[in-house]
Protein backbone atom coordinates (compact mmCIF):
# COMPACT_ATOMS: atom_id res chain seq x y z
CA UNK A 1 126.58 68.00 180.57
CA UNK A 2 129.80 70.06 181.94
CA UNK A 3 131.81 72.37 180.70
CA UNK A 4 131.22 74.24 177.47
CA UNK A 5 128.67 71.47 177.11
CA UNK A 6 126.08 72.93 179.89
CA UNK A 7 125.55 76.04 176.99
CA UNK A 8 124.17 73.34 174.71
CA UNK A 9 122.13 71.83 177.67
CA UNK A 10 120.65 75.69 178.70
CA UNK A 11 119.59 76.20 175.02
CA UNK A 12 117.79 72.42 174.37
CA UNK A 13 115.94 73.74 177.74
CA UNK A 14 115.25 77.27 176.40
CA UNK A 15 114.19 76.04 172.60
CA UNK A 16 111.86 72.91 174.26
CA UNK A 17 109.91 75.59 176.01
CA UNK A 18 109.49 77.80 173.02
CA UNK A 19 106.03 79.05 172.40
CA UNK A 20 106.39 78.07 169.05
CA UNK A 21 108.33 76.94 165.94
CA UNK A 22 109.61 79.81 164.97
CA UNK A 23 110.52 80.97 168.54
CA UNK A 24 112.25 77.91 169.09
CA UNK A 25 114.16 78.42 165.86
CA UNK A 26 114.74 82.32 166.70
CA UNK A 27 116.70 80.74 169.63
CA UNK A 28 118.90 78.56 167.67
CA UNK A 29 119.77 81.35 165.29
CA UNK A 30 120.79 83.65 167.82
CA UNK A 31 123.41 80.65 169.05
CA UNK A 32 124.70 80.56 165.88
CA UNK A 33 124.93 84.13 165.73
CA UNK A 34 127.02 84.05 169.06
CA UNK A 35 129.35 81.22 167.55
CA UNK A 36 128.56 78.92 170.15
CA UNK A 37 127.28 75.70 167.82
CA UNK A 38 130.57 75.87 166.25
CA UNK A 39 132.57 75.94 169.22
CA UNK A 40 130.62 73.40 170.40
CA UNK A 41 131.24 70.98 167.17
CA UNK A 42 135.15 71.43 167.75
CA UNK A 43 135.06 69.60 170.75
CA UNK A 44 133.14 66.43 169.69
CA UNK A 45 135.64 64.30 169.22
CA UNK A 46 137.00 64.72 172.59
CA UNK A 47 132.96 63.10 174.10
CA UNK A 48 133.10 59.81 175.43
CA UNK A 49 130.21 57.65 173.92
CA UNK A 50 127.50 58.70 176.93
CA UNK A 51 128.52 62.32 176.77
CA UNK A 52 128.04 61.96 172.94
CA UNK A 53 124.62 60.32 173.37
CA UNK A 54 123.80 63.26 176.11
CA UNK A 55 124.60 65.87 173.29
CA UNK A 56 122.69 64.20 170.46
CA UNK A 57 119.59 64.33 172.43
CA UNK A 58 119.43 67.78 172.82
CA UNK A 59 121.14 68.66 169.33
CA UNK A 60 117.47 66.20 168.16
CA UNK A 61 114.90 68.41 170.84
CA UNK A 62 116.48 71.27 168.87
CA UNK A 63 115.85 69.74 165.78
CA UNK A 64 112.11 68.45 166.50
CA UNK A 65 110.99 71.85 168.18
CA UNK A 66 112.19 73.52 165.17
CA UNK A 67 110.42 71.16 162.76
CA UNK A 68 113.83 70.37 160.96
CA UNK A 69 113.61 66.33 162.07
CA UNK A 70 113.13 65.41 157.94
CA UNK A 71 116.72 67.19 157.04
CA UNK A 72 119.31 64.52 156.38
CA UNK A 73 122.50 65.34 158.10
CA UNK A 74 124.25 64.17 155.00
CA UNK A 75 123.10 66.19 152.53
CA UNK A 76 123.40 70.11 152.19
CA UNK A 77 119.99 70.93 153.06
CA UNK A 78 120.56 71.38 157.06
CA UNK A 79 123.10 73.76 156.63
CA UNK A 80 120.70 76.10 154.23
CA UNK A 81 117.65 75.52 156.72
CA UNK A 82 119.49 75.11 159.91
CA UNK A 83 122.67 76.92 159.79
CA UNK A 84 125.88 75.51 159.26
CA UNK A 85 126.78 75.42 162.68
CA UNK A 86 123.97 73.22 164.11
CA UNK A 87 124.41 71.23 160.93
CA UNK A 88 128.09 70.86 161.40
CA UNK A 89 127.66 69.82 164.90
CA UNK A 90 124.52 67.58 163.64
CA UNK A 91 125.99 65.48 161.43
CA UNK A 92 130.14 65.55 163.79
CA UNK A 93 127.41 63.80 166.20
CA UNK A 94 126.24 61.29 164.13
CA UNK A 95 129.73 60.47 162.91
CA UNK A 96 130.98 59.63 166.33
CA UNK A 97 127.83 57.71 167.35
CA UNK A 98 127.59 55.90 163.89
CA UNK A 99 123.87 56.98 163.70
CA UNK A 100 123.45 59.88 161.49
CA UNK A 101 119.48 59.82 161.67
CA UNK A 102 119.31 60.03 165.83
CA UNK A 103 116.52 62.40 165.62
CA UNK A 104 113.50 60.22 166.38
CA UNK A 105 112.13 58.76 169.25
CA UNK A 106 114.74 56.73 170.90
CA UNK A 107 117.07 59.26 171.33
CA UNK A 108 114.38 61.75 172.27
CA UNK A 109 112.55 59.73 175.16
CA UNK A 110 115.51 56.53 175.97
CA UNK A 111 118.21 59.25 176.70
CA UNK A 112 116.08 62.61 178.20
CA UNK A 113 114.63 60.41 181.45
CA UNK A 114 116.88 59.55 184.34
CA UNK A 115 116.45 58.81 187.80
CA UNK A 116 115.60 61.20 190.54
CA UNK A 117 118.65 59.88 192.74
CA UNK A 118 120.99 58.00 192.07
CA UNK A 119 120.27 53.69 193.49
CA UNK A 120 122.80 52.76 195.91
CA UNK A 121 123.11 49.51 194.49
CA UNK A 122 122.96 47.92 190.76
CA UNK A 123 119.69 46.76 189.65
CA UNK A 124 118.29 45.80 186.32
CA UNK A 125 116.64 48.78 184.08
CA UNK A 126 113.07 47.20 184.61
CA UNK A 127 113.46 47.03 188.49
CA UNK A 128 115.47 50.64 188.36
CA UNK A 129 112.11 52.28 187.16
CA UNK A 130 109.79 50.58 189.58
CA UNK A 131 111.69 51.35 192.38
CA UNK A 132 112.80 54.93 191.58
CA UNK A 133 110.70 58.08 190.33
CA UNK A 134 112.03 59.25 186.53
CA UNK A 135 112.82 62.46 185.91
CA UNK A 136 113.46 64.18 182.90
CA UNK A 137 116.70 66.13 181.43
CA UNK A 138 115.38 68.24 178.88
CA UNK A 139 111.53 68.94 180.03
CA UNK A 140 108.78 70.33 177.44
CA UNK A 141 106.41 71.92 180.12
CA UNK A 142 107.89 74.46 182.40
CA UNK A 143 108.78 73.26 185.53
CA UNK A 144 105.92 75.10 187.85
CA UNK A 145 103.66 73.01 185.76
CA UNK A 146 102.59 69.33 185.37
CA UNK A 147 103.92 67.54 182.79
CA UNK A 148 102.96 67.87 179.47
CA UNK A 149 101.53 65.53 177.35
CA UNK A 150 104.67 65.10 174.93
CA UNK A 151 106.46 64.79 178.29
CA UNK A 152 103.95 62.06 179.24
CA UNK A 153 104.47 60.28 176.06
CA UNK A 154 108.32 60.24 176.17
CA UNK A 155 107.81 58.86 179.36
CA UNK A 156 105.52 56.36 178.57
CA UNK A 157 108.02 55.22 175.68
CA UNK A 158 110.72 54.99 177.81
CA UNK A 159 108.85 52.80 180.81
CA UNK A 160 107.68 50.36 178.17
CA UNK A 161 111.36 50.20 176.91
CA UNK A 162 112.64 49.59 180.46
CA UNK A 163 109.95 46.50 181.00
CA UNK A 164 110.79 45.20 177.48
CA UNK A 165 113.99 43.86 178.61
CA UNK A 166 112.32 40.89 179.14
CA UNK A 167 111.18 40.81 175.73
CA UNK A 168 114.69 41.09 174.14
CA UNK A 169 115.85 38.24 176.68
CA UNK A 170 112.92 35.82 175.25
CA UNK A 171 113.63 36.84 171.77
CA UNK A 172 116.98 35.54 172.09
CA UNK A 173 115.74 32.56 174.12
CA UNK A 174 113.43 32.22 171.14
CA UNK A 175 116.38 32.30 168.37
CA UNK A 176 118.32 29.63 170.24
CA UNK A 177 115.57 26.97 171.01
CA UNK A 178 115.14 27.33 167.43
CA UNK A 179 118.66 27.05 166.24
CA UNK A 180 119.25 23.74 169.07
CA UNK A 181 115.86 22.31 168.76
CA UNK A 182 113.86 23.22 165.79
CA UNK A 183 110.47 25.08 165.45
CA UNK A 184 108.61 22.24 166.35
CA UNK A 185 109.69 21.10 169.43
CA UNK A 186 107.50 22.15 172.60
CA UNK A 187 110.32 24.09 174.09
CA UNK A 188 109.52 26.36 170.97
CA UNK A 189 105.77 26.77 172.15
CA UNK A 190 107.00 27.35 175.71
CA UNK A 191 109.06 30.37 174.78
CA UNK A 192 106.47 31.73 172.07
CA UNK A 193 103.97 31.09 175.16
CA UNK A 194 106.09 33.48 177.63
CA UNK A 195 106.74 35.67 174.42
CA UNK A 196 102.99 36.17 174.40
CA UNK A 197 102.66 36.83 178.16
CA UNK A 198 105.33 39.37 178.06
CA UNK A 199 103.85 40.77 175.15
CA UNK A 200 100.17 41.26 176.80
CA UNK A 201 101.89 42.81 180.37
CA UNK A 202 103.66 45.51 177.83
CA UNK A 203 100.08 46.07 176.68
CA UNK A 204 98.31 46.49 180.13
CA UNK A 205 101.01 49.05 181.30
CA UNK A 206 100.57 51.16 177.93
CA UNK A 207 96.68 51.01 178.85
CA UNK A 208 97.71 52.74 182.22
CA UNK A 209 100.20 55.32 180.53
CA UNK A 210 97.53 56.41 178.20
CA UNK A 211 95.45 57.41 180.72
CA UNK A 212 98.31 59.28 182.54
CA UNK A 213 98.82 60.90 178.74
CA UNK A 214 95.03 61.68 177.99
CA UNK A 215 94.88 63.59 181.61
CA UNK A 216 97.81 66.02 180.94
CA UNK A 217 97.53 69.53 179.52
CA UNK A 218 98.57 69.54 175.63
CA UNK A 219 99.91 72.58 174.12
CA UNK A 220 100.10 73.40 170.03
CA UNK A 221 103.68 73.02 170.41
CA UNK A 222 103.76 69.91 171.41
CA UNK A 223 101.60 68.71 169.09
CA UNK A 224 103.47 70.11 166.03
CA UNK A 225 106.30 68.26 167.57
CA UNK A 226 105.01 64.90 167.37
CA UNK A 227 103.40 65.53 163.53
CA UNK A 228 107.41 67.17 163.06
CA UNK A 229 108.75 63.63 163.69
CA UNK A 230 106.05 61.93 162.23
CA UNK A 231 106.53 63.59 158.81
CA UNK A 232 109.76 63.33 159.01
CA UNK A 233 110.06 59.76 158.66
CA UNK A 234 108.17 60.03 155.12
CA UNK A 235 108.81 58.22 151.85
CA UNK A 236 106.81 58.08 149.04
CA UNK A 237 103.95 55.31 149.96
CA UNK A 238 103.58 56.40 153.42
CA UNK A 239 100.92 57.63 154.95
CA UNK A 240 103.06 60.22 157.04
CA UNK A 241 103.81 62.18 154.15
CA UNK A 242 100.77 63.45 153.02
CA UNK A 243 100.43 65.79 156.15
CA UNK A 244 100.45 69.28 155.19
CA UNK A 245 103.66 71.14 155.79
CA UNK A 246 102.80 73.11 158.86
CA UNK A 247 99.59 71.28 160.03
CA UNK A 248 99.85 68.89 162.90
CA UNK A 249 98.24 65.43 161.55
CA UNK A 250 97.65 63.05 163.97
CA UNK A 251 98.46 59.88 163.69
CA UNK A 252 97.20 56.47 164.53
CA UNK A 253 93.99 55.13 164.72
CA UNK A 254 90.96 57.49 164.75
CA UNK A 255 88.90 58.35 168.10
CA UNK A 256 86.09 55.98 167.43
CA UNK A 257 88.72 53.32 168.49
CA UNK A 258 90.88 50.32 165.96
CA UNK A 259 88.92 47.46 164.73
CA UNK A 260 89.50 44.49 167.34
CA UNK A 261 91.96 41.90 166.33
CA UNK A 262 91.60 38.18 166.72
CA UNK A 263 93.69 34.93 165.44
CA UNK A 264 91.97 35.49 162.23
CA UNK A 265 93.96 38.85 161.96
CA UNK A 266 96.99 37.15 163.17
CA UNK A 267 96.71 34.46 160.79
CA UNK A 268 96.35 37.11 157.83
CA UNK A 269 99.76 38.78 159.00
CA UNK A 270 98.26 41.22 160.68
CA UNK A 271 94.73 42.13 159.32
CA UNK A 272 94.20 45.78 160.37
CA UNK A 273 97.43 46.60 160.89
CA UNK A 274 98.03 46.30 157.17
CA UNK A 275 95.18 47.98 156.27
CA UNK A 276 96.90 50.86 157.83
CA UNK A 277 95.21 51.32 161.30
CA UNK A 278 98.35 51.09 163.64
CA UNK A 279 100.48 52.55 161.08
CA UNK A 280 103.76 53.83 163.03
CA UNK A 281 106.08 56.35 161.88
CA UNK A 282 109.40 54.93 161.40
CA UNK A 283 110.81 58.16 163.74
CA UNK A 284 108.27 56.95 166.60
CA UNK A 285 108.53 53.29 166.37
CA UNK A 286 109.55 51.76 169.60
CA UNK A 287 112.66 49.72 169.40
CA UNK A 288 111.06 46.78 171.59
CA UNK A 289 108.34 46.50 168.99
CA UNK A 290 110.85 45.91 166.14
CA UNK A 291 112.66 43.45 167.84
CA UNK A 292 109.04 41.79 168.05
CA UNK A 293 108.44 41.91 164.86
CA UNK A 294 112.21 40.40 164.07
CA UNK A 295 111.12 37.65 166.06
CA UNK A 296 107.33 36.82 164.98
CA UNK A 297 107.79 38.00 161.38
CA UNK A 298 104.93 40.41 161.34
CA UNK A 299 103.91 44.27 161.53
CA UNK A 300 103.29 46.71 159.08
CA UNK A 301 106.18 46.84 156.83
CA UNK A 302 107.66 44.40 154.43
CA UNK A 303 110.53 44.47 152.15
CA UNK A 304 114.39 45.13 153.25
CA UNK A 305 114.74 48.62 151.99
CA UNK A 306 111.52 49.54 154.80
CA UNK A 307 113.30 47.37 157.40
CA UNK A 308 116.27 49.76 157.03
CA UNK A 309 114.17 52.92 157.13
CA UNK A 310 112.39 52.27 160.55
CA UNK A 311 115.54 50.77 161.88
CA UNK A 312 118.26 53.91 160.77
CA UNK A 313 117.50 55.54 163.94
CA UNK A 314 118.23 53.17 165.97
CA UNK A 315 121.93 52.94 167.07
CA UNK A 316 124.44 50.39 164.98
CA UNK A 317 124.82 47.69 167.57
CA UNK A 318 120.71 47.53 167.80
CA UNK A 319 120.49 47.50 164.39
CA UNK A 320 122.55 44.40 163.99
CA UNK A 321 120.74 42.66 166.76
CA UNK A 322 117.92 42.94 165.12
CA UNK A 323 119.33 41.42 161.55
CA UNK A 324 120.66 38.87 163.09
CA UNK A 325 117.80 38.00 165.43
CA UNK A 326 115.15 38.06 162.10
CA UNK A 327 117.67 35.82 160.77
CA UNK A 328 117.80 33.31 163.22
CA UNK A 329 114.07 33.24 164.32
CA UNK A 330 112.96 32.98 160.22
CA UNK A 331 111.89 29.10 161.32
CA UNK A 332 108.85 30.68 163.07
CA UNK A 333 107.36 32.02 160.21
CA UNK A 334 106.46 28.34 158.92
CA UNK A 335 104.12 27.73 161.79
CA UNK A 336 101.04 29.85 161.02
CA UNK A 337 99.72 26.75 158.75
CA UNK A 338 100.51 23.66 160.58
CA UNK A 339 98.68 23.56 163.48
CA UNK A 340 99.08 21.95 166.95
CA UNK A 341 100.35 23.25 169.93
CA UNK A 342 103.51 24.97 168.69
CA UNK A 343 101.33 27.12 165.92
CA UNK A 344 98.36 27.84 168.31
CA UNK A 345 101.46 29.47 170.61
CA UNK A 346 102.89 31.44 167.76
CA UNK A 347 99.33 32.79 166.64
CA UNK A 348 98.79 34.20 170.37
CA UNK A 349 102.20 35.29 169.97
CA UNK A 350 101.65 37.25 167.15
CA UNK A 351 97.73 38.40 168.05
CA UNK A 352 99.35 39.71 171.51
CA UNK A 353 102.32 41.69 169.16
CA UNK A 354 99.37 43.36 167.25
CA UNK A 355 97.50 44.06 169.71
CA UNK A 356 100.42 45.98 171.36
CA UNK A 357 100.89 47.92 168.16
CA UNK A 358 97.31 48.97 168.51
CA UNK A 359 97.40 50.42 171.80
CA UNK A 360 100.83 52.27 171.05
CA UNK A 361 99.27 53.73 167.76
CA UNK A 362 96.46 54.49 170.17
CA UNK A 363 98.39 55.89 172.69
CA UNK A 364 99.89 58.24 169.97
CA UNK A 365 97.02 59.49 168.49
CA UNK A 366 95.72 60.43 172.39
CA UNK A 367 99.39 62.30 172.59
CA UNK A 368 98.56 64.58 169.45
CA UNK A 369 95.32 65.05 170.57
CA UNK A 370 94.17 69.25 171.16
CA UNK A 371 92.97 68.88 174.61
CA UNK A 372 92.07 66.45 176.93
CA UNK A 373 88.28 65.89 175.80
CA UNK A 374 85.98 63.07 176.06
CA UNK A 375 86.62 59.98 173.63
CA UNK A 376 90.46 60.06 174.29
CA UNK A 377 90.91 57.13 177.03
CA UNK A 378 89.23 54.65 174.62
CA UNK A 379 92.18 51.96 174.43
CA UNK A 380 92.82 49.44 171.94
């Protein structure tokens, strides 16, 4: 950030480090005190998308430190919690980027971590974070001290984002075989087959992250900040919003480890996941999973109106990606019963898909965790 901009920058820094909620939001008040949020929503409109993007991630750490990540821009509830002048800024954000709800993980983890240096040539996100050391903008540990567990987790996000490239490429490989060729034709297996390969590589790197997240030093803060976001993608029938109001709930599956899931599980649509046991906030839900899931046809939530609600916080171009892709790849969903080659490659498609939703749930619950202790590194 430059300019005027850098003020916004020095207080995302200040309220991330904030002891607790109400020192974080004792920091925001005394910048709207000083004016500076309102000066600061005057100049929106002059952002360029990126510089835009840069300011809604630290207008959502200030929102998710201060445990206001449930307020709807839209409505006149930030402005009476908040203070009209983050509000005002809030929602002239969302306006320019077309995503009102940015507070949630994407925005949070996808646009905090950057490289250390910049590459001297072009490469491909994936290859960009093996070859260079990430960094992030906004950190929640102080900077004499390892990184956090929150900081861990955003990290974690954002590395299995950067390898899931490969995912969105075969999903769209995926949607044209079947649009040219048909569901049953083997060059449909052959893509569900490298679906599934990409699918379990995702899953061995999250098994390594978790272990880089169960080792770090976890804080209170940070683990209000997680149950923040979690609760604040809850509707009535969700499991996230029964968490009491100041009481950080994690969430996941428990410590003794999720159930195991086999084809059976895959051929019921999911088995445990149903049941609940790698439930996934909408505000935490990676966006490589849900373009899974628009591809395979499975995962936790079904109907339109819960499509919408995990997919809100992603940004509109993503969003209609994703339509369109669960469109096109709706042929799949036939296969489960046929059998044969081409539905014995969509059911280790789809066990591989909820298996990766286990370990992410996993790797969530070892993020809210109180302390490092024994039983955390159990994967899924």
């Amino acid at each position: 950030m430059i300019g005027t901009w850098v003020r916004l920058d020095a207080l995302a820094s200040s309220v991330a480090l904030a002891p607790s909620r109400d020192a974080a939001r004792e920091l925001v008040e005394r910048a709207e005190r000083a004016g500076e949020l309102a000066a600061l929503r005057a100049r929106v409109t002059r952002l360029t998308h990126r510089h835009a993007e840069a300011a809604a991630m630290r207008v959502a750490v200030l929102a998710a430190a201060c445990d206001w990540a449930h307020l709807a821009p839209t409505s006149p509830e930030p402005a009476e919690e908040a203070g009209e002048g983050l509000a005002d800024l809030w929602a002239a954000l969302g306006h320019r980027l077309d995503q009102p709800h940015f507070v949630a993980l994407p925005a949070l983890a996808l646009h905090n971590w950057t490289t250390a240096r910049k590459p001297r040539r072009h490469m491909p996100i994936d290859q960009l974070v093996r070859a260079e050391a990430l960094v992030p903008v906004v950190r929640w540990t102080p900077a004499d001290e390892p990184l956090g567990r929150l900081d861990r987790f955003l990290l974690a996000t954002t590395r299995l984002e950067a390898h899931g490239v490969w995912l969105f490429r075969l999903a769209d490989a995926l949607a044209h075989t079947l649009a040219t060729q048909g569901p049953d034709a083997p060059a449909t297996a052959t893509a569900l087959r490298r679906l599934a390969r990409v699918l379990h590589a995702l899953r061995v790197q999250l098994l390594a992250e978790q272990r880089a997240v169960a080792d770090a030093p976890a804080s209170e803060q940070q683990r209000t900040v997680i149950a923040a976001l979690a609760r604040a993608a809850a509707s009535p029938g969700e499991h996230a919003g029964r968490a009491r109001p100041h009481s950080p709930r994690l969430v996941g599956p428990r410590p003794a480890g999720p159930r195991p899931v086999g084809p059976r599980a895959a051929r019921d649509g999911g088995g445990a996941v149903r049941r609940g046991a790698a439930h996934l906030p909408a505000t935490l839900e990676p966006p490589v999973l849900q373009a899974a899931e628009a591809a395979l046809g499975t995962g936790a939530r079904t109907g339109e109106a819960s499509r919408q609600a995990v997919r809100r916080h992603l940004p509109a171009t993503q969003r209609a990606w994703l339509t369109a892709l669960e469109r096109q790849c709706a042929p799949v969903r036939g296969l489960a019963p046929r059998g044969g080659p081409v539905s014995a490659a969509y059911h280790e498609a789809r066990t591989s898909l909820i298996a990766l939703r286990h370990s992410y749930a996993h790797l969530l619950h070892t993020a809210q965790s109180p302390s490092p202790g024994t039983g955390e590194r159990q994967v899924a």
